[in-house]
PDB file of N, CA and C in Angstrom:
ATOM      1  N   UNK A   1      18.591  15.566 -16.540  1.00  0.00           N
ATOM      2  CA  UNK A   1      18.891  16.097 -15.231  1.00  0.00           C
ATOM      3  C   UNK A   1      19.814  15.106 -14.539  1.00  0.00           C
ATOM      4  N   UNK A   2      20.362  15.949 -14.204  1.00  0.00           N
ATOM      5  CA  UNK A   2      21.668  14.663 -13.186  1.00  0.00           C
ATOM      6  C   UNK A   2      22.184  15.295 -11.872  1.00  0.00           C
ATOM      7  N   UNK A   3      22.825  14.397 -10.895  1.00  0.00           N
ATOM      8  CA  UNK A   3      23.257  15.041  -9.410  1.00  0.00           C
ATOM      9  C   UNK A   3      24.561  15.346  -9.353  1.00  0.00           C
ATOM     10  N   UNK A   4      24.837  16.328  -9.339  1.00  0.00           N
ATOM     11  CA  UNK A   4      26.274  17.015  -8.964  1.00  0.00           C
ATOM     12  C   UNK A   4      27.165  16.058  -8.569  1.00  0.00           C
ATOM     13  N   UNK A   5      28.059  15.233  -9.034  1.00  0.00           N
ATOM     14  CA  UNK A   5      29.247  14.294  -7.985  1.00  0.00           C
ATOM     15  C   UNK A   5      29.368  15.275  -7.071  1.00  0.00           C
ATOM     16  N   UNK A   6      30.043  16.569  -7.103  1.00  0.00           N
ATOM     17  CA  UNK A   6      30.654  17.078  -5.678  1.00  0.00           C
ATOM     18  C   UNK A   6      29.489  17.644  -4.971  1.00  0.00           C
ATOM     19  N   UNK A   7      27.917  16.650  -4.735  1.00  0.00           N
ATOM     20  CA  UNK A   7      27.343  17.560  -4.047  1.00  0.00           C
ATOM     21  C   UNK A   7      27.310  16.733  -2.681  1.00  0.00           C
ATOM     22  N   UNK A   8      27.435  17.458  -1.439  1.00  0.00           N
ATOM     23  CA  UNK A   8      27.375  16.943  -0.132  1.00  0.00           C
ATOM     24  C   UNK A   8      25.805  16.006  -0.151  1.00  0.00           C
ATOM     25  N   UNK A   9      26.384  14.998   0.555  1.00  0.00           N
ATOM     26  CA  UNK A   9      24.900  13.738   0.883  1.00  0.00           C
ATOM     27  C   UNK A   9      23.773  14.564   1.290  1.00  0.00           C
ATOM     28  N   UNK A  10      23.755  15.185   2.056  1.00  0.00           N
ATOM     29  CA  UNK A  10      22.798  16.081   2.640  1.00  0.00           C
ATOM     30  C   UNK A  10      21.925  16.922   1.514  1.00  0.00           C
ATOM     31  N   UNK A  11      22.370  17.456   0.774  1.00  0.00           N
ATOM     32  CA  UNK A  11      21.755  19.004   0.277  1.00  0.00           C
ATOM     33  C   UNK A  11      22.670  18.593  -1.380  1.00  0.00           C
ATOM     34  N   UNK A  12      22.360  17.436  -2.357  1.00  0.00           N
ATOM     35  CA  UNK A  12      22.721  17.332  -3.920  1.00  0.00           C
ATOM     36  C   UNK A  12      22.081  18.695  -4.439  1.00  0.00           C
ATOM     37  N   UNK A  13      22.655  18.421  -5.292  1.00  0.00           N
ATOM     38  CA  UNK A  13      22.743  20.010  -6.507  1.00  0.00           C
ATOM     39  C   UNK A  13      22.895  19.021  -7.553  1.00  0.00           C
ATOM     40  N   UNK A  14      21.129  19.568  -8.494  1.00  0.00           N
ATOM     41  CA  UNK A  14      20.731  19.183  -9.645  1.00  0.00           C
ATOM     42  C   UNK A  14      21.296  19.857 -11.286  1.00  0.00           C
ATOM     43  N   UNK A  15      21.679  19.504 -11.957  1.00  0.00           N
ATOM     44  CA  UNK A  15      22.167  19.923 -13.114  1.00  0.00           C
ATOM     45  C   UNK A  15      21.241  19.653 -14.392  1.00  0.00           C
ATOM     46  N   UNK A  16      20.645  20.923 -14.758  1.00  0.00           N
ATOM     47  CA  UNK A  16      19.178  20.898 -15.982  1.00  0.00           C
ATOM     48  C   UNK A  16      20.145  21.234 -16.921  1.00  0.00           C
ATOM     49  N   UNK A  17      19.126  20.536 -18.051  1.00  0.00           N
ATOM     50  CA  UNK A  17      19.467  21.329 -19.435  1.00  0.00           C
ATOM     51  C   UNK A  17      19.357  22.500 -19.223  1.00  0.00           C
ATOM     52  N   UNK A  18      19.769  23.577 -20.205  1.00  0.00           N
ATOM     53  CA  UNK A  18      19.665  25.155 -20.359  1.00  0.00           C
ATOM     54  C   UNK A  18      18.379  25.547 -20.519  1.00  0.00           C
ATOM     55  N   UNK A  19      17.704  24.412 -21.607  1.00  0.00           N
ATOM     56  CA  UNK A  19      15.933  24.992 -21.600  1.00  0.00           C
ATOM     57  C   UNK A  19      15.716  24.331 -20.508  1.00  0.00           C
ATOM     58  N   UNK A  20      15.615  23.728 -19.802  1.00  0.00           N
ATOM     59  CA  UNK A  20      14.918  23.355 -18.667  1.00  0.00           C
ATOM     60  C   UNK A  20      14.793  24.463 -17.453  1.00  0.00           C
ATOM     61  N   UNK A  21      15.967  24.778 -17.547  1.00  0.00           N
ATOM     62  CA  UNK A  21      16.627  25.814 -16.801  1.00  0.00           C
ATOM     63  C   UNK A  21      16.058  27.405 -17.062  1.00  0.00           C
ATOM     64  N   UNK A  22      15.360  27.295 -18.169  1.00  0.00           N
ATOM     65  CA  UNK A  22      14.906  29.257 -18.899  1.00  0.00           C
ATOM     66  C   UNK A  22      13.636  28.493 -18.488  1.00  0.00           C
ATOM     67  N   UNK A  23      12.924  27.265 -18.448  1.00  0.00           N
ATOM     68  CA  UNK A  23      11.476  27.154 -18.132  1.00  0.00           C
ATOM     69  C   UNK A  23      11.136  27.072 -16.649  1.00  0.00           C
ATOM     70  N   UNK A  24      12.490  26.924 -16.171  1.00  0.00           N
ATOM     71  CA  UNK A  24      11.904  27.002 -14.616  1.00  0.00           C
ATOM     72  C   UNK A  24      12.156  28.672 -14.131  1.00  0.00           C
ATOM     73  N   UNK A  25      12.961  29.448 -14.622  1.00  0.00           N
ATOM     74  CA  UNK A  25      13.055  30.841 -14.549  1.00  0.00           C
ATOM     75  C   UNK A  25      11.846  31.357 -15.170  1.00  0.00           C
ATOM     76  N   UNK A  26      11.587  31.590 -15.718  1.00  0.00           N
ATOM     77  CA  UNK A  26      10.393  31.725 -16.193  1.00  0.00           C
ATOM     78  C   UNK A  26       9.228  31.643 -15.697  1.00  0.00           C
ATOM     79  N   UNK A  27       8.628  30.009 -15.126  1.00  0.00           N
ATOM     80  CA  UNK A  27       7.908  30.189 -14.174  1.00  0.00           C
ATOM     81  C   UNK A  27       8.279  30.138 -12.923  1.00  0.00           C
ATOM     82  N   UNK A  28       9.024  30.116 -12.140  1.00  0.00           N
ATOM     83  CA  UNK A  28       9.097  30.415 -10.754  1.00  0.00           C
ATOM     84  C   UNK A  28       8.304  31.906  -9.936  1.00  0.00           C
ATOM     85  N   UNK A  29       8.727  33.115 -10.859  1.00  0.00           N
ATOM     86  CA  UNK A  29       8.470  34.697 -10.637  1.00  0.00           C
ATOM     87  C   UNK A  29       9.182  34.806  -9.652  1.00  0.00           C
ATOM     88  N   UNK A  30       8.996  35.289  -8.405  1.00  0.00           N
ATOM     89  CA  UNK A  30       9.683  35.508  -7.598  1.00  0.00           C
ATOM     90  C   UNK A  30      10.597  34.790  -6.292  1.00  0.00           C
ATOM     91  N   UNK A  31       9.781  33.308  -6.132  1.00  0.00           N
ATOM     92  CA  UNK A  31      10.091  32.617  -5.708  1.00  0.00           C
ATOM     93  C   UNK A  31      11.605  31.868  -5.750  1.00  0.00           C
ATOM     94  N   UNK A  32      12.613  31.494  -4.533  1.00  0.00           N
ATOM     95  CA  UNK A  32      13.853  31.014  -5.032  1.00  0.00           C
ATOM     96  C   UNK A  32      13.203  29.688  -5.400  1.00  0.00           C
ATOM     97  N   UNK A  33      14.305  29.145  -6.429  1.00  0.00           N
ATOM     98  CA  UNK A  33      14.206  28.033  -7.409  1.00  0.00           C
ATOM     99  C   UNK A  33      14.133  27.338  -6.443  1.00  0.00           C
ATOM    100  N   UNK A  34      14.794  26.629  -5.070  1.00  0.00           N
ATOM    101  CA  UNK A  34      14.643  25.368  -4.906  1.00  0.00           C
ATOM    102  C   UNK A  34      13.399  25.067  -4.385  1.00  0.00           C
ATOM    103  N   UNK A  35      12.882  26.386  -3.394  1.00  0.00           N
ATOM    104  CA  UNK A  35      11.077  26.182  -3.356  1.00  0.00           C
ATOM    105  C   UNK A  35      10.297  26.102  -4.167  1.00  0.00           C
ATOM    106  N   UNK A  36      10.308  26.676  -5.568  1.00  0.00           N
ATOM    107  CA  UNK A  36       9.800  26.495  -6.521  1.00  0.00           C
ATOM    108  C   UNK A  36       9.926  25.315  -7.114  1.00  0.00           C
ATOM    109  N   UNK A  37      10.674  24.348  -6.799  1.00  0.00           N
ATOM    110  CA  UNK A  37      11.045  23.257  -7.335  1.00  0.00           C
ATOM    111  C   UNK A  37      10.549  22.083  -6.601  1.00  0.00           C
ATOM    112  N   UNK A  38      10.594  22.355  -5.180  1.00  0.00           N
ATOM    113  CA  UNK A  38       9.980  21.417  -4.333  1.00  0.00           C
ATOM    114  C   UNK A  38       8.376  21.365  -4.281  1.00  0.00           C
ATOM    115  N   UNK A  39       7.961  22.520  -4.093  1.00  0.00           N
ATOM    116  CA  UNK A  39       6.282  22.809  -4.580  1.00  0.00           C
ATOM    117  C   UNK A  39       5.972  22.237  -5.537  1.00  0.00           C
ATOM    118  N   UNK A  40       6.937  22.129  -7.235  1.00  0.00           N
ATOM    119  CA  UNK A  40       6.202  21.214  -7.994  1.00  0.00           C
ATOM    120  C   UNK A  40       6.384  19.986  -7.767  1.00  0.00           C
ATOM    121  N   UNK A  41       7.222  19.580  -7.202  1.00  0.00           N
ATOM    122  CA  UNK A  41       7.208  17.844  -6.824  1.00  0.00           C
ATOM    123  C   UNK A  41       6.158  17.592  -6.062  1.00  0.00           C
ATOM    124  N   UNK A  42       5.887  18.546  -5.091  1.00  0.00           N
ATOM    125  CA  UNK A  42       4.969  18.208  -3.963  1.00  0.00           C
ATOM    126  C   UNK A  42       3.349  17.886  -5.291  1.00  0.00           C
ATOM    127  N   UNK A  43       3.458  18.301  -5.830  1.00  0.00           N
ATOM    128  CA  UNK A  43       1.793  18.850  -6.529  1.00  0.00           C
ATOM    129  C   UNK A  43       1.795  17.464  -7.458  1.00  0.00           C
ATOM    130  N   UNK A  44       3.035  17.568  -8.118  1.00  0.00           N
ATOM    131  CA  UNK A  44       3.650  16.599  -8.996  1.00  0.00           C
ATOM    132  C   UNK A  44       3.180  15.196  -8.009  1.00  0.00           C
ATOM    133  N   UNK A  45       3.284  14.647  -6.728  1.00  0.00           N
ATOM    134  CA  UNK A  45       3.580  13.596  -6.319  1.00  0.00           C
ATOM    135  C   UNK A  45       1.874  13.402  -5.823  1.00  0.00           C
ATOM    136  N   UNK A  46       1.133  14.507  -5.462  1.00  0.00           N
ATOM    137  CA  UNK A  46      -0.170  14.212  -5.197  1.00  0.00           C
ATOM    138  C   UNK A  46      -1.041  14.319  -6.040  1.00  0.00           C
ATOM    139  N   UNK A  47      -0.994  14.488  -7.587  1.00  0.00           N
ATOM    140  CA  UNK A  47      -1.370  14.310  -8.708  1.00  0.00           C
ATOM    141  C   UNK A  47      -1.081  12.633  -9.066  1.00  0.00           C
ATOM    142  N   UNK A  48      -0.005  12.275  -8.587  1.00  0.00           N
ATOM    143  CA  UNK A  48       0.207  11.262  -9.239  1.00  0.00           C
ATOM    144  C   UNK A  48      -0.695  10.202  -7.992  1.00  0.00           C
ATOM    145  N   UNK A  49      -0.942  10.494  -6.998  1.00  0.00           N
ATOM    146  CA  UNK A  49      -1.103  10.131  -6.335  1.00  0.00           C
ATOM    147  C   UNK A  49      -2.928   9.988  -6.127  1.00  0.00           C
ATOM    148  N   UNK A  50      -3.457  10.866  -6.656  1.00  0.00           N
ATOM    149  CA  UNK A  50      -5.097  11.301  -7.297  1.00  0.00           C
ATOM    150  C   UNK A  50      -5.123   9.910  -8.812  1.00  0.00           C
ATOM    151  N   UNK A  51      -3.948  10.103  -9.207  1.00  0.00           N
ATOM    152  CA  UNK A  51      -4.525   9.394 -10.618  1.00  0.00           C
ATOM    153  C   UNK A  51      -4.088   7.942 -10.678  1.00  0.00           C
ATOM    154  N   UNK A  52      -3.805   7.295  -9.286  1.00  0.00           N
ATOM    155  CA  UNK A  52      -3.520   5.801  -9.032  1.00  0.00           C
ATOM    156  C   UNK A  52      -4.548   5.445  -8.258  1.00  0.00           C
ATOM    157  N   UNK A  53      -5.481   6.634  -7.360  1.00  0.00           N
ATOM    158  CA  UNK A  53      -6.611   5.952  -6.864  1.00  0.00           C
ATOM    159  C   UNK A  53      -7.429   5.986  -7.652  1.00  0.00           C
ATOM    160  N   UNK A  54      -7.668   7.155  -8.946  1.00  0.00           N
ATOM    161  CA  UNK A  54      -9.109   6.770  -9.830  1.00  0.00           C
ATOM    162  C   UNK A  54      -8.847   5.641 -10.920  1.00  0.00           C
ATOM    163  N   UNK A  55      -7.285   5.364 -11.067  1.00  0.00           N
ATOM    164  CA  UNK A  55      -7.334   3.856 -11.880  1.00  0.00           C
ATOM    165  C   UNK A  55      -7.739   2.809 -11.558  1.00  0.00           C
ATOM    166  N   UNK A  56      -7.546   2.914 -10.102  1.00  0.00           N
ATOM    167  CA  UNK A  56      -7.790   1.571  -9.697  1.00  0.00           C
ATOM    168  C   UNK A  56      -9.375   1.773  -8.845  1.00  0.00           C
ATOM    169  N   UNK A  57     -10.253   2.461  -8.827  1.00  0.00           N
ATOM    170  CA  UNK A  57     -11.609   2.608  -8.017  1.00  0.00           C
ATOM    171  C   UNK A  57     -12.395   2.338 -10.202  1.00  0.00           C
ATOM    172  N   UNK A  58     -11.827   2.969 -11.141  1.00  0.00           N
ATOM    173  CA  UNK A  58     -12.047   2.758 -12.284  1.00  0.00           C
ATOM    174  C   UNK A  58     -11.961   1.036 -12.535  1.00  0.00           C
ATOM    175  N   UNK A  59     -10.714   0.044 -12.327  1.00  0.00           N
ATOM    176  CA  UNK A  59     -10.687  -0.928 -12.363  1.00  0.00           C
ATOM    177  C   UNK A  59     -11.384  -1.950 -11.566  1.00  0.00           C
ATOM    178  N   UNK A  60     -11.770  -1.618 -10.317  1.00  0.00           N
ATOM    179  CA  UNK A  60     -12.775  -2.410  -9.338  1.00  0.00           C
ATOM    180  C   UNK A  60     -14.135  -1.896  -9.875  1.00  0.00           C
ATOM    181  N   UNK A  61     -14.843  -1.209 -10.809  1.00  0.00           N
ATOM    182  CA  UNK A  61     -15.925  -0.930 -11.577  1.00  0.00           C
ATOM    183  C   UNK A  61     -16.295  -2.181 -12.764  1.00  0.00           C
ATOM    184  N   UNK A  62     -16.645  -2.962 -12.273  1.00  0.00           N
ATOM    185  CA  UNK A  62     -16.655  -4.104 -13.427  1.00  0.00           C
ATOM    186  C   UNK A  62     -18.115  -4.648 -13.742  1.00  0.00           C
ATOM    187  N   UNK A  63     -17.949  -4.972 -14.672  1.00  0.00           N
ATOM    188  CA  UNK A  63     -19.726  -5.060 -15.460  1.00  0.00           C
ATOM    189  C   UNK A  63     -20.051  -5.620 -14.048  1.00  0.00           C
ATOM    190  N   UNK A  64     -20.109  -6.042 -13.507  1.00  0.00           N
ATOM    191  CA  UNK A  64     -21.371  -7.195 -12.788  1.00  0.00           C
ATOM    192  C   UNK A  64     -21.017  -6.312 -11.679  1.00  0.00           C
ATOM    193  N   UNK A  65     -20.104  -5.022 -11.016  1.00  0.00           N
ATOM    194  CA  UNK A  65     -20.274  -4.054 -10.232  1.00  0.00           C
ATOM    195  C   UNK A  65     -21.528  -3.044 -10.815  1.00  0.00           C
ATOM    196  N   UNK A  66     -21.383  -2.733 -12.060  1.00  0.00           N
ATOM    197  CA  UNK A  66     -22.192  -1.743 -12.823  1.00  0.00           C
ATOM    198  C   UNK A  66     -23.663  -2.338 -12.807  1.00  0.00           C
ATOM    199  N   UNK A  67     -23.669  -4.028 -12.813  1.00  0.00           N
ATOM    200  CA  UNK A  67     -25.040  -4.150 -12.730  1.00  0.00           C
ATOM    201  C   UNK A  67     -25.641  -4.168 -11.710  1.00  0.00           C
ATOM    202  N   UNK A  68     -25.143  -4.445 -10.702  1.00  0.00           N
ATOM    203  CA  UNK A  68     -25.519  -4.403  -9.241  1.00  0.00           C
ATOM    204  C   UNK A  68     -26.127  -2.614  -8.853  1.00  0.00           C
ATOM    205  N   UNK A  69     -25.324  -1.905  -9.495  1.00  0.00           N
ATOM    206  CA  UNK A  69     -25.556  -0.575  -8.980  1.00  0.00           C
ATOM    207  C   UNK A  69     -27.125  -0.417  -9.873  1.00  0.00           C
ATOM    208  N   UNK A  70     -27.083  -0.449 -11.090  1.00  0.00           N
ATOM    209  CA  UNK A  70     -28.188   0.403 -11.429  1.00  0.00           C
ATOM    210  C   UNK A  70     -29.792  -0.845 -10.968  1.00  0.00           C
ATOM    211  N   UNK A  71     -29.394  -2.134 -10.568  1.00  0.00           N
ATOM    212  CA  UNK A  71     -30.679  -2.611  -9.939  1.00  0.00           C
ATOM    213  C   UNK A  71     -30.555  -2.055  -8.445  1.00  0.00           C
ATOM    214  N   UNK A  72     -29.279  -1.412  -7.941  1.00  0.00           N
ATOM    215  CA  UNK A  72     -29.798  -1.328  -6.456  1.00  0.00           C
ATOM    216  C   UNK A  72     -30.628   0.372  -7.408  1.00  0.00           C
ATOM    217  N   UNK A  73     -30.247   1.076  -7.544  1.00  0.00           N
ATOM    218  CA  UNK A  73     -30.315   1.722  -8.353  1.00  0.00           C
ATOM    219  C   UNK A  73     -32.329   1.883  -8.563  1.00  0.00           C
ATOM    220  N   UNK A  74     -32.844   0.973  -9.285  1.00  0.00           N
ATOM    221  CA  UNK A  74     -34.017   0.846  -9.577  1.00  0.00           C
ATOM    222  C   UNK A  74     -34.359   0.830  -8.373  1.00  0.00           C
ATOM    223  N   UNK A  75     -34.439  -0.394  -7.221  1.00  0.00           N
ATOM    224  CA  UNK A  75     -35.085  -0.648  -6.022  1.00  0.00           C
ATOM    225  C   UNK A  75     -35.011   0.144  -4.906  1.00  0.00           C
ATOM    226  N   UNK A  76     -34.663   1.765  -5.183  1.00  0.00           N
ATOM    227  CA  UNK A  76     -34.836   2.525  -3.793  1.00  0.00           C
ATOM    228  C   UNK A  76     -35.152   3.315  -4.776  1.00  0.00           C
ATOM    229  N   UNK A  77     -36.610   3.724  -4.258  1.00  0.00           N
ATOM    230  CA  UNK A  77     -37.040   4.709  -5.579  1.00  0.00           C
ATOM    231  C   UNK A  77     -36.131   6.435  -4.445  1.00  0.00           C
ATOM    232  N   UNK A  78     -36.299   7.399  -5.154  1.00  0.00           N
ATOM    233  CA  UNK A  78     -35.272   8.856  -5.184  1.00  0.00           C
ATOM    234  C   UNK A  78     -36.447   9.562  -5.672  1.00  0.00           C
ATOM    235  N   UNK A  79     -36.651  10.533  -4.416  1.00  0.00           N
ATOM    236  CA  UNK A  79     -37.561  11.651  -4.665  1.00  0.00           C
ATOM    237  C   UNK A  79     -37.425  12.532  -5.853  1.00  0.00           C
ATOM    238  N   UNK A  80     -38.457  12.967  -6.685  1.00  0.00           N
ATOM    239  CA  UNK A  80     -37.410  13.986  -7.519  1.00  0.00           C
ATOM    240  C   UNK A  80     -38.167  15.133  -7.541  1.00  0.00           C
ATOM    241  N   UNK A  81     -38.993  15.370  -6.725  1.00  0.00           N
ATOM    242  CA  UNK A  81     -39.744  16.650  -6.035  1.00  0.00           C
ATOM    243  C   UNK A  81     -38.960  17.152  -4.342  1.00  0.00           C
TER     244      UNK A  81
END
């Protein structure tokens, strides 16, 4: 994918491969392409954005976090009725 040289600063015009181009026709349906295009960035950018906070809430999980939890864990007993 590349940016148009003659596209005005404001409003560039993207240039796809041809399959890129039959896969975004394809799925768009009725929608014009550039909303269809911005919607997946949008989804695209808060996906990416979901999977940098569970790496790193995953990475602050560290044995001696894990042990702390299952003794707090033991010491408040949890109804199970």
């Amino acid at each position: 994918m590349k940016v148009a040289q003659k596209s005005p600063a404001p409003r560039q015009t993207l240039t796809l491969a041809r399959s890129a181009f039959r896969m975004l026709d394809s799925m768009r349906g009725e929608l014009p392409k550039s909303v269809f295009v911005e919607e997946l960035l949008t989804k695209e950018k808060k996906r990416r954005e979901r999977e940098a906070f569970y790496r790193t809430a995953v990475t602050a999980y560290t044995p001696k976090v894990r042990e702390e939890t299952l003794k707090l864990n033991e010491e408040i007993p949890i109804a199970a009725e």
